[in-house]
Protein backbone atom coordinates (compact mmCIF):
# COMPACT_ATOMS: atom_id res chain seq x y z
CA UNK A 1 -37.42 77.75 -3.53
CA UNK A 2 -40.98 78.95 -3.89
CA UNK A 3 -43.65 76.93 -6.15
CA UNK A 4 -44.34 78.54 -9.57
CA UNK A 5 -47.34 80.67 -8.98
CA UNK A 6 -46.78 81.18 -4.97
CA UNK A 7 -46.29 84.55 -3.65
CA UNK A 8 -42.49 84.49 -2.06
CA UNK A 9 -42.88 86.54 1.09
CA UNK A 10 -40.22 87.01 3.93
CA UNK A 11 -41.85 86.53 7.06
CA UNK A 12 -39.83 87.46 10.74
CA UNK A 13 -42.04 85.56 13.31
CA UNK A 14 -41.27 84.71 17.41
CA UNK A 15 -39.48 81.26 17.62
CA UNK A 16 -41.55 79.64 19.83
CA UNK A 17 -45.02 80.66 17.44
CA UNK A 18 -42.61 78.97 14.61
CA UNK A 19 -41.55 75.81 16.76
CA UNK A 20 -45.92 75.04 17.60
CA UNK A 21 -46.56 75.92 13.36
CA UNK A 22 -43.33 73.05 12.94
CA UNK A 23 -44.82 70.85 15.57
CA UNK A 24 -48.07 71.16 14.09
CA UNK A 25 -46.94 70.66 10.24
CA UNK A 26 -45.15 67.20 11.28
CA UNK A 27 -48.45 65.88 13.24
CA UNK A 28 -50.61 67.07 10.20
CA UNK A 29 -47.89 65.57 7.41
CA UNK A 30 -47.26 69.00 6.13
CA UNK A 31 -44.55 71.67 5.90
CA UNK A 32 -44.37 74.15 7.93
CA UNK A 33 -45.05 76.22 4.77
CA UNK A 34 -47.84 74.24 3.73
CA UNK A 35 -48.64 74.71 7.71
CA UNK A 36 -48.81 78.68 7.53
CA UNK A 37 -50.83 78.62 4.74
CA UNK A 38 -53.20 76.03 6.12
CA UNK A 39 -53.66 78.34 9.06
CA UNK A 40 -54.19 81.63 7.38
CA UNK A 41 -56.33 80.21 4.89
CA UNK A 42 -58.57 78.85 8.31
CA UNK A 43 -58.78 82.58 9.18
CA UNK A 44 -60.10 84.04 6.38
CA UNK A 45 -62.81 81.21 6.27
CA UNK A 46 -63.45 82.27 10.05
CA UNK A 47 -63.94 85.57 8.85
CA UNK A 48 -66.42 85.22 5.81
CA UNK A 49 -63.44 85.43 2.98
CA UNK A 50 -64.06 82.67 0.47
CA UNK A 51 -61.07 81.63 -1.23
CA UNK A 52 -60.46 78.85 -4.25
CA UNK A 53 -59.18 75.74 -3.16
CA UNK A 54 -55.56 75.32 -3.46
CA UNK A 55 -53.88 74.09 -6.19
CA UNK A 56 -54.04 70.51 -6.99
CA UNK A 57 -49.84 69.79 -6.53
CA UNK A 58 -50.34 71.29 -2.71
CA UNK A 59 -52.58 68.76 -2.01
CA UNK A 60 -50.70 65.89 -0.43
CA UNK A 61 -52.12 62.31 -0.83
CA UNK A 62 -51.54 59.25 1.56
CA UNK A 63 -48.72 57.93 -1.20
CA UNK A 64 -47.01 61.01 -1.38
CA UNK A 65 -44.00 61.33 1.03
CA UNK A 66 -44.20 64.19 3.81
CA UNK A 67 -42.41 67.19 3.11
């Protein structure tokens, strides 16, 4: 189910680019959601695009459990 105030987007992807994002989410203590948006908001940063930081609740502390 999406977060209120998230964009829901269906997203067909190759399974081995999904497996690294999944492998990479669980070393970084995020979803793989949380993962994909991580690394697309990296891009746009690389690019010049300034974006506002993300929403407090996305923000996982050290006492929150992994997703």
């Amino acid at each position: 189910m999406a977060s209120p105030g998230k964009k829901s987007f269906p997203l067909r992807i190759d399974p081995v680019l999904w497996s690294e994002i999944e492998r990479l989410a669980a070393q970084e203590l995020r979803s793989a959601n949380a993962q994909v948006e991580y690394l697309l908001r990296q891009a746009l940063k690389q690019r010049g695009r300034s974006l506002p930081l993300p929403v407090q609740e996305d923000i996982q502390t050290e006492n929150d459990p992994p997703e």
